[in-house]
N, C-alpha and C. Protein backbone atom coordinates (compact mmCIF):
# COMPACT_ATOMS: atom_id res chain seq x y z
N UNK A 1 0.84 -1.18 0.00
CA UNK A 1 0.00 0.00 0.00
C UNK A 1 0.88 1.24 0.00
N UNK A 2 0.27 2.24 -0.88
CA UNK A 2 1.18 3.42 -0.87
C UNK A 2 1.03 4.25 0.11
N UNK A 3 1.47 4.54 0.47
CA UNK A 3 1.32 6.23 1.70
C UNK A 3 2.27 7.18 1.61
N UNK A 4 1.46 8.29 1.14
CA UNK A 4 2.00 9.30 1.12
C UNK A 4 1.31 10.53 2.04
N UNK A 5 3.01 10.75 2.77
CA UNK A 5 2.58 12.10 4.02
C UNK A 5 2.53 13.07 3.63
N UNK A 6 1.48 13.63 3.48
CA UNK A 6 2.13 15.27 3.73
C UNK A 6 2.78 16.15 4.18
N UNK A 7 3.56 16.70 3.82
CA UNK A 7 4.75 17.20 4.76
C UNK A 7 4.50 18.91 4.49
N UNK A 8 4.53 19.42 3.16
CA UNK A 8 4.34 21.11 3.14
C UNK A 8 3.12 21.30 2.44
N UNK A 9 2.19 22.78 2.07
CA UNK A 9 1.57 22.74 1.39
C UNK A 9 1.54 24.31 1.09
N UNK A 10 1.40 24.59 -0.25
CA UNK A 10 1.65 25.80 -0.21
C UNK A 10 -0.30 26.52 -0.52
N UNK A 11 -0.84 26.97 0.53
CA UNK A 11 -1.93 27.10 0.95
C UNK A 11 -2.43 28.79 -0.29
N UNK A 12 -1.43 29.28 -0.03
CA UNK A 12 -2.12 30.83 -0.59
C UNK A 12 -2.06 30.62 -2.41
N UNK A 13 -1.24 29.81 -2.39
CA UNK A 13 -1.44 29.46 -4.15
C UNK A 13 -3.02 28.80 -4.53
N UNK A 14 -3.58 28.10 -3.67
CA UNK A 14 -4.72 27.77 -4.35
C UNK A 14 -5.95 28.72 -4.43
N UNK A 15 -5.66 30.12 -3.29
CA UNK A 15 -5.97 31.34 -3.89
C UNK A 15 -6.03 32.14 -5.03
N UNK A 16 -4.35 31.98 -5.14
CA UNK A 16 -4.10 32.93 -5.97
C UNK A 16 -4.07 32.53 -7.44
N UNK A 17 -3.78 30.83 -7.73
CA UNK A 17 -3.33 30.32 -8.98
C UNK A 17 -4.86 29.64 -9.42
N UNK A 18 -5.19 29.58 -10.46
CA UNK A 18 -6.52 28.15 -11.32
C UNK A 18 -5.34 27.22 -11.44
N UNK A 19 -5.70 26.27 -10.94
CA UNK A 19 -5.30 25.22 -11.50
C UNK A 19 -5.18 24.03 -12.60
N UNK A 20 -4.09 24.26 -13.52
CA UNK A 20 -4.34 23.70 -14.70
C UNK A 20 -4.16 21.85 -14.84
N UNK A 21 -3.01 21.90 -14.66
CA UNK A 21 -2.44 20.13 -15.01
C UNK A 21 -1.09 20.03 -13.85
N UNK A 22 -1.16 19.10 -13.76
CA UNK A 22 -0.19 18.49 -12.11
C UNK A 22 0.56 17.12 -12.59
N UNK A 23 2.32 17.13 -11.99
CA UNK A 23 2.90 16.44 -12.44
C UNK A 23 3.67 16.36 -10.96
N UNK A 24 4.05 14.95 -10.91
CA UNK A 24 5.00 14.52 -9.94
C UNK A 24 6.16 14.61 -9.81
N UNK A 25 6.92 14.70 -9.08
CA UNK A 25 8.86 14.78 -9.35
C UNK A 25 9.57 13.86 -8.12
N UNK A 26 10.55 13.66 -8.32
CA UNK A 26 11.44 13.25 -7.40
C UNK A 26 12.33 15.22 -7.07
N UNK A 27 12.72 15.36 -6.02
CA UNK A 27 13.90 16.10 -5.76
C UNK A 27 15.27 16.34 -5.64
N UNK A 28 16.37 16.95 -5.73
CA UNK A 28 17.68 16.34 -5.35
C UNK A 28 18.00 16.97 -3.96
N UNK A 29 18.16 16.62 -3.02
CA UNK A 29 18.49 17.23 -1.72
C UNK A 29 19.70 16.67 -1.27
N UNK A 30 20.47 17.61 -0.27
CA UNK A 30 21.45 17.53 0.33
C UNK A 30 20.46 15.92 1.53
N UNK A 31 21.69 15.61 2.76
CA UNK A 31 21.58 15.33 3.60
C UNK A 31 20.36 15.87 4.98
N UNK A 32 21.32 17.07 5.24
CA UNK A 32 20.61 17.55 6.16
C UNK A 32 19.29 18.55 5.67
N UNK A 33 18.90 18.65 4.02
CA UNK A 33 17.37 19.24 3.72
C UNK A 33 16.65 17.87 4.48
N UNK A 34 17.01 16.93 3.91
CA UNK A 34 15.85 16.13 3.95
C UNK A 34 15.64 15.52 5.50
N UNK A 35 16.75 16.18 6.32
CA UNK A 35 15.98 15.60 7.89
C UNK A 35 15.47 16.63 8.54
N UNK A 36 15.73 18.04 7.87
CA UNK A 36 14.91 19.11 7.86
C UNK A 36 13.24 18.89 7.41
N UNK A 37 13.34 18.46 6.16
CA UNK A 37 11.92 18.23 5.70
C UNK A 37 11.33 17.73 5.99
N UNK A 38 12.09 15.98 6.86
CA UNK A 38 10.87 15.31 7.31
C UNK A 38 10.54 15.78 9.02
N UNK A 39 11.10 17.32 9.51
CA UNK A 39 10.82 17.65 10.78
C UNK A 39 9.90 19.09 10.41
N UNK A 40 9.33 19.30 9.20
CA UNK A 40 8.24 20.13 8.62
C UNK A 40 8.98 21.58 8.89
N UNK A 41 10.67 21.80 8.45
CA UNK A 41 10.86 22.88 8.28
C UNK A 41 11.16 23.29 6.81
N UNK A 42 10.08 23.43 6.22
CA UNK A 42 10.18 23.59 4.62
C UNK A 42 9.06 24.69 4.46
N UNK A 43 9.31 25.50 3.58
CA UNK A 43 8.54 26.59 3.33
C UNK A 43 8.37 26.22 1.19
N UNK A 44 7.35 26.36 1.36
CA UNK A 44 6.83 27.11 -0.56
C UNK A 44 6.47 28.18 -0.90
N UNK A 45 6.04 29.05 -0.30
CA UNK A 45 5.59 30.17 -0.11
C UNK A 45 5.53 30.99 -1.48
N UNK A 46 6.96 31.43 -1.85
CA UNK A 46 7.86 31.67 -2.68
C UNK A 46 8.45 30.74 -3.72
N UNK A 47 8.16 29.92 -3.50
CA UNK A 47 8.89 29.14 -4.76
C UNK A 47 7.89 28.68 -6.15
N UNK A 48 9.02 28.59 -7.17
CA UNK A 48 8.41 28.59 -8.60
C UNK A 48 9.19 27.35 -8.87
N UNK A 49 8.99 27.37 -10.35
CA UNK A 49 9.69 26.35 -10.82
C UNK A 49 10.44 26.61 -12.09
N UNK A 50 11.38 26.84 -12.64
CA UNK A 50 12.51 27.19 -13.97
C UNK A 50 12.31 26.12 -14.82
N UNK A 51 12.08 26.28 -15.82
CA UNK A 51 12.25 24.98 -17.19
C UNK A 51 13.09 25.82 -17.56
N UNK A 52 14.38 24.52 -17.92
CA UNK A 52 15.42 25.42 -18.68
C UNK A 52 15.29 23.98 -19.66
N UNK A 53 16.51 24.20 -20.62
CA UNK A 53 16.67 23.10 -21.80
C UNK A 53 16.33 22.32 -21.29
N UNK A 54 17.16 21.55 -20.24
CA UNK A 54 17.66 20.20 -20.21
C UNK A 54 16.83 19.69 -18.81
N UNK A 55 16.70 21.13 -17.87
CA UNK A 55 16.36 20.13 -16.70
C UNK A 55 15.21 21.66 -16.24
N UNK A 56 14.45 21.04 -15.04
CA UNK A 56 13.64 21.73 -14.18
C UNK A 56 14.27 21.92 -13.03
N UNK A 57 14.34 23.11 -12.34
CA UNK A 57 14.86 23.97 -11.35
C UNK A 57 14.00 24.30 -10.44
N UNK A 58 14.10 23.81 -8.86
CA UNK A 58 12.85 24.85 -8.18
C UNK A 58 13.76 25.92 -7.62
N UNK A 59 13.35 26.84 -7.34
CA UNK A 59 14.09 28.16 -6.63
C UNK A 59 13.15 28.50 -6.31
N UNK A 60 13.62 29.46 -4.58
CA UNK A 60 12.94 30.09 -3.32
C UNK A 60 12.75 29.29 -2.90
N UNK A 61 12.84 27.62 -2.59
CA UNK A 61 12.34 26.79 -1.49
C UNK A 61 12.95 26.74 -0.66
N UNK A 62 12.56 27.15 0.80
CA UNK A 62 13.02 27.18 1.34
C UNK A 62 13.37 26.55 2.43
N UNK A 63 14.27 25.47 2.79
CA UNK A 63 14.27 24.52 3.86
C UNK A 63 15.40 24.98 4.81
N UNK A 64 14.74 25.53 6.00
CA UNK A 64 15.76 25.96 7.31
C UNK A 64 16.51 24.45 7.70
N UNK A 65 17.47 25.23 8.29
CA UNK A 65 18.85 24.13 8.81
C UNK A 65 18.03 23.66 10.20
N UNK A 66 18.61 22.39 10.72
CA UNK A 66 18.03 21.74 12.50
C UNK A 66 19.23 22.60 13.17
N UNK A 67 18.34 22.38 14.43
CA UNK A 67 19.22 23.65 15.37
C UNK A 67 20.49 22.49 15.68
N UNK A 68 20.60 21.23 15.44
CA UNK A 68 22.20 20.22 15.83
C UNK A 68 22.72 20.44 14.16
N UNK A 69 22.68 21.39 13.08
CA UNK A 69 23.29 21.07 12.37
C UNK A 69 24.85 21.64 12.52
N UNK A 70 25.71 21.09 12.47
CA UNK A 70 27.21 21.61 12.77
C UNK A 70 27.69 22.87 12.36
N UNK A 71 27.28 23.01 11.19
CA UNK A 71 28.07 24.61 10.69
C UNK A 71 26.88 25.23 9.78
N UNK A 72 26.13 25.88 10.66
CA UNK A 72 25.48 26.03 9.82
C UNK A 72 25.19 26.95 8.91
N UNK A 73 26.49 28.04 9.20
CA UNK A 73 26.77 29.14 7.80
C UNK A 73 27.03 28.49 6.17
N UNK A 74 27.09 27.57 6.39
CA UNK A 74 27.80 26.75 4.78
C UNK A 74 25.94 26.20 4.57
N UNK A 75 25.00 26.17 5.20
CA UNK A 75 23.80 25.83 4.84
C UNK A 75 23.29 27.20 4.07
N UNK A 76 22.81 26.51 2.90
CA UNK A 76 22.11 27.61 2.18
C UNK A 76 20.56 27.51 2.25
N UNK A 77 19.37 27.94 2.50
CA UNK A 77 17.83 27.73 2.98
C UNK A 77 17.16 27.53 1.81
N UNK A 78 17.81 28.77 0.50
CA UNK A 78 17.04 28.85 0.00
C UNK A 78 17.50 28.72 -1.84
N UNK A 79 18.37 27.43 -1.81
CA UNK A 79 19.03 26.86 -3.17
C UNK A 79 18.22 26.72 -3.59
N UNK A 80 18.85 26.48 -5.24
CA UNK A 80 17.84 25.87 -6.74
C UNK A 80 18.48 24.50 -6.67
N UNK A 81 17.54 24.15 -5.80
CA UNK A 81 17.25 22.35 -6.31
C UNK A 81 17.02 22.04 -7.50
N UNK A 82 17.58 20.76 -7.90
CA UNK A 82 17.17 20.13 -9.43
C UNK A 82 15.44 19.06 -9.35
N UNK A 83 15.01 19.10 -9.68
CA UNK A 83 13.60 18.13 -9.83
C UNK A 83 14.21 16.91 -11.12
N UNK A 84 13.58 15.79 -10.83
CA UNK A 84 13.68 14.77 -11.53
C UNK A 84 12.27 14.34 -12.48
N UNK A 85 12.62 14.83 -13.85
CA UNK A 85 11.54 14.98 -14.78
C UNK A 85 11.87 14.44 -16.01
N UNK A 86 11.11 13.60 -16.46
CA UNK A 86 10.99 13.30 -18.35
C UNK A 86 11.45 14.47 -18.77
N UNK A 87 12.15 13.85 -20.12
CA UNK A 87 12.51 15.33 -20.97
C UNK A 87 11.05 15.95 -21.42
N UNK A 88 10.69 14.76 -22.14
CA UNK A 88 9.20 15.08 -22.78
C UNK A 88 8.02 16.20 -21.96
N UNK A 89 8.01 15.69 -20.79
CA UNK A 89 7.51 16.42 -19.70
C UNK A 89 8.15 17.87 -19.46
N UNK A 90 8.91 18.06 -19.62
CA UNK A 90 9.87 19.40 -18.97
C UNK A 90 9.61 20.07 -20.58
N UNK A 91 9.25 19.31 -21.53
CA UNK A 91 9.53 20.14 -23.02
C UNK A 91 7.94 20.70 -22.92
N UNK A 92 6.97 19.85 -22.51
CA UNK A 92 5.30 19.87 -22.35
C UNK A 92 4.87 20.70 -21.26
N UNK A 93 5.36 21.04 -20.49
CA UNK A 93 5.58 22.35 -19.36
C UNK A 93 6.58 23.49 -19.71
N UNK A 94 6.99 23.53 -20.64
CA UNK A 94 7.84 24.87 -21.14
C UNK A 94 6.84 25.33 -22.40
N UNK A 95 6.40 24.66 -22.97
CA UNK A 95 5.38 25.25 -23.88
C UNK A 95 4.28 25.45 -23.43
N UNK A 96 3.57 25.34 -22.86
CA UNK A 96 2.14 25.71 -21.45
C UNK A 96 2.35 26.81 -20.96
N UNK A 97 3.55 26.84 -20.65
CA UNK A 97 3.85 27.79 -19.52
C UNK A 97 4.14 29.34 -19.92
N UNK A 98 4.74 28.93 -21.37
CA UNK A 98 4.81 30.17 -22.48
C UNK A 98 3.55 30.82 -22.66
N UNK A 99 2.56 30.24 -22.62
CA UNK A 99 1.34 30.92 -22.80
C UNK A 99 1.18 32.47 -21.81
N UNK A 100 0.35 33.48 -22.28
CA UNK A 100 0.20 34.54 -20.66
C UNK A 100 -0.68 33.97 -19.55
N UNK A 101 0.01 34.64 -18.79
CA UNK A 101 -0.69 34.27 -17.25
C UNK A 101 -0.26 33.05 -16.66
N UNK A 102 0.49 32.03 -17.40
CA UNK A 102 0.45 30.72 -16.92
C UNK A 102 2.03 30.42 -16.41
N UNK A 103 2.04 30.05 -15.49
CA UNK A 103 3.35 29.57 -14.61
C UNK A 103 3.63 28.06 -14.35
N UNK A 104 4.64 27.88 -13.54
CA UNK A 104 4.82 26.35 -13.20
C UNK A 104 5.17 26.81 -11.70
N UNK A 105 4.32 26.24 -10.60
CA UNK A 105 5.19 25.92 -8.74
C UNK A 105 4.99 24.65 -8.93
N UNK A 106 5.13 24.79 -7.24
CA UNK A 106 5.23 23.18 -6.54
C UNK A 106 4.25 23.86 -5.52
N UNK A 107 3.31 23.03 -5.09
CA UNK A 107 2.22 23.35 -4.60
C UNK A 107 2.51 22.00 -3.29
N UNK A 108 2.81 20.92 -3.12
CA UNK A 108 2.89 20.05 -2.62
C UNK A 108 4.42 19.34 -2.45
N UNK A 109 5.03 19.52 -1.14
CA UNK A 109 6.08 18.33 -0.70
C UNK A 109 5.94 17.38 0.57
N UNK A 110 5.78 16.13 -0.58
CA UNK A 110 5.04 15.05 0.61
C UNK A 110 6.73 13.81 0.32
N UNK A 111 6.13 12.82 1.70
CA UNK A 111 7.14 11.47 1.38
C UNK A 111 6.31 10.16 0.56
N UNK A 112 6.50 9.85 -0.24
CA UNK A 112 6.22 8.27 -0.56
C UNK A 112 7.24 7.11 -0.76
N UNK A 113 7.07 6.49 -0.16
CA UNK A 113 7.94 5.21 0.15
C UNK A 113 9.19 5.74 0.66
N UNK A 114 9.54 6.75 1.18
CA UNK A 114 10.52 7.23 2.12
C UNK A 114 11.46 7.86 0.96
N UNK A 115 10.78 8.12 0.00
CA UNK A 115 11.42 9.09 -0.86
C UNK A 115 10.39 10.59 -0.62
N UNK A 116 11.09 11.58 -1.18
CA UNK A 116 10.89 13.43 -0.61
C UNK A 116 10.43 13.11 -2.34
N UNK A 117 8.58 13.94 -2.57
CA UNK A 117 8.85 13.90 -3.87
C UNK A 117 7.74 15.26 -3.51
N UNK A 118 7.87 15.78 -5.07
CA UNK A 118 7.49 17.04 -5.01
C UNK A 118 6.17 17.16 -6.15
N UNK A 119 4.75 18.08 -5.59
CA UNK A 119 3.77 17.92 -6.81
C UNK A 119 4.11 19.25 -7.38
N UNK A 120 4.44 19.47 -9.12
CA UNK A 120 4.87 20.35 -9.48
C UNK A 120 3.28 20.79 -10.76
N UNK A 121 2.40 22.10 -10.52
CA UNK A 121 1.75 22.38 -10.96
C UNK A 121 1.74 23.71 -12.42
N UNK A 122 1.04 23.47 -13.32
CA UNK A 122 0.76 24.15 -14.34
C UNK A 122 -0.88 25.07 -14.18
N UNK A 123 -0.22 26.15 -13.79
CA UNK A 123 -1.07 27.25 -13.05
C UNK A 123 -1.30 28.31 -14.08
N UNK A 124 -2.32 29.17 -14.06
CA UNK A 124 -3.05 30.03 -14.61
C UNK A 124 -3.32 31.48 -12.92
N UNK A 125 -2.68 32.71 -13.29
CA UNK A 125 -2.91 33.54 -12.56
C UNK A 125 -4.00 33.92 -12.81
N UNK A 126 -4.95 34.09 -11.17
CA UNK A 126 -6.39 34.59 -11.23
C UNK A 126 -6.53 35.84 -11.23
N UNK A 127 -7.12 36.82 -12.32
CA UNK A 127 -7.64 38.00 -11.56
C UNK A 127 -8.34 38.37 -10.28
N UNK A 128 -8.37 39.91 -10.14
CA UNK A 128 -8.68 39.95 -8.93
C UNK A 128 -10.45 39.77 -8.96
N UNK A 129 -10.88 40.26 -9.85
CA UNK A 129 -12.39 39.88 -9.69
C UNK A 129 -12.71 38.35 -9.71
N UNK A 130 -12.02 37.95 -9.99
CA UNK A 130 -12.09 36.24 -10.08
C UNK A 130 -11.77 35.67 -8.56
N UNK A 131 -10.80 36.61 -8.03
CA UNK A 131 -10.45 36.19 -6.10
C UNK A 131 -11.72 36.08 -5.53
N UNK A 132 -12.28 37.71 -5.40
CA UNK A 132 -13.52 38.42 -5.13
C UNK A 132 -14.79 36.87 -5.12
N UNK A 133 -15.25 36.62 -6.63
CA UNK A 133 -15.61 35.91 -6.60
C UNK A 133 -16.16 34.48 -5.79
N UNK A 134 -14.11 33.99 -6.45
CA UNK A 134 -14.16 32.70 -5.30
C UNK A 134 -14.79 32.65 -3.51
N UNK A 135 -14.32 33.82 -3.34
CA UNK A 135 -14.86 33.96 -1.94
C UNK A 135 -16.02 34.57 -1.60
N UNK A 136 -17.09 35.12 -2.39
CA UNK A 136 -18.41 34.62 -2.61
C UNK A 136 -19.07 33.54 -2.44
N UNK A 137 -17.92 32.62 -3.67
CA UNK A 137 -18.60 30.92 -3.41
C UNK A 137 -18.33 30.29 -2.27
N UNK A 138 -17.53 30.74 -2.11
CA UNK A 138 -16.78 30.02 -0.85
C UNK A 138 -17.60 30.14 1.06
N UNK A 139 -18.29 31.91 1.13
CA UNK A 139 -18.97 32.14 2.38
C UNK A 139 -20.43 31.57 1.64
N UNK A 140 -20.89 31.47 0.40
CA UNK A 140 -22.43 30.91 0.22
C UNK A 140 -22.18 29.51 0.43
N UNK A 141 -21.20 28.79 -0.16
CA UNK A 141 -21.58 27.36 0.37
C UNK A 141 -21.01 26.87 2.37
N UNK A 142 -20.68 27.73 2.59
CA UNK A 142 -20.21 27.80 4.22
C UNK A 142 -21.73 27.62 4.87
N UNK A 143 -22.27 29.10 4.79
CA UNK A 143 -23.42 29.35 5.16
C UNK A 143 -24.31 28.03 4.39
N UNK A 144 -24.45 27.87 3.45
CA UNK A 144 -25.46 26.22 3.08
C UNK A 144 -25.49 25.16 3.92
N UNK A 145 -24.21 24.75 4.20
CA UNK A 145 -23.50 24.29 5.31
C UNK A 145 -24.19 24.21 6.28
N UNK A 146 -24.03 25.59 6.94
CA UNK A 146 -24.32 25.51 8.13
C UNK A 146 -26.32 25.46 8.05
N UNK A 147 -26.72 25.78 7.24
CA UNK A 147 -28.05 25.99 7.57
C UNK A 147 -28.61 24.67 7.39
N UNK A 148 -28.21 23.81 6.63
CA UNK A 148 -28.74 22.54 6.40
C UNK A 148 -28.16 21.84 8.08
N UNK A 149 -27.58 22.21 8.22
CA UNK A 149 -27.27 21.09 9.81
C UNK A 149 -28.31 21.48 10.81
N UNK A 150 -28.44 23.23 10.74
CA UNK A 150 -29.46 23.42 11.39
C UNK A 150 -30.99 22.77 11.64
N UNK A 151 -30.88 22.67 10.02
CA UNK A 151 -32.73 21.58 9.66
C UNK A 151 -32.33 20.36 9.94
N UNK A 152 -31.08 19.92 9.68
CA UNK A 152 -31.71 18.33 9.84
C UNK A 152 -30.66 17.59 11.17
């Protein structure tokens, strides 16, 4: 059986981004990211994702050092990790992404099978009347919610 933890989530992107098409990755991490990550000091906040030729890049992720790490001036928080991607895939997310408005993050860093893997998304920026909106829908079906528990 598979299990996969959740470990980060980057919460204000599903605000701010529509969500288009979603692809999986492996990551490359040092040592001490990944006993960082599995102690939930990882931030997305800020981070995107680079298609270059050959490979996919995340930059701004940011994973703080453990307070036993030995030196921890030589720790960098907030490197361009490499992601582990099909070419085909990295060529099929560089042309998407060319389009306006449309980007590539990572919206999701979870563990499966005790590997750190990363969900890397093909996003569409929302206008602001489109925010507005969502959160319209969002307090009318709250309130539905709540009034139906009331009746029954």
């Amino acid at each position: 059986m598979n299990e996969n933890k959740l470990i980060s989530k980057n919460k204000k992107a599903y605000f701010d981004y529509e969500i288009l098409d979603s692809r999986e990755a492996w990551i490359e991490l040092k040592w001490y990211e990944v006993k960082s990550i599995r102690k939930w000091n990882v931030n997305l906040k800020w981070a995107y994702v680079s298609l270059q030729t050959w490979d996919a890049v995340v930059r701004w992720m940011h994973i703080s050092a453990l307070e036993n790490t030995m030196n921890k001036n030589l720790v960098e928080p907030a490197r361009d990790r490499n992601l582990f991607l099909h070419k085909k895939t990295i060529n099929l997310l560089r042309e998407k992404s060319k389009e306006p408005w449309k980007t590539v993050i990572p919206l999701e860093i979870y563990t499966s099978w005790n590997l750190i893997k990363i969900k890397v998304w093909l996003v569409m920026w929302r206008k602001e009347y489109n925010k507005k909106q969502l959160l319209k829908e969002r307090t009318l079906d709250k309130e539905a919610k709540i009034m139906m528990k009331k009746h029954y």
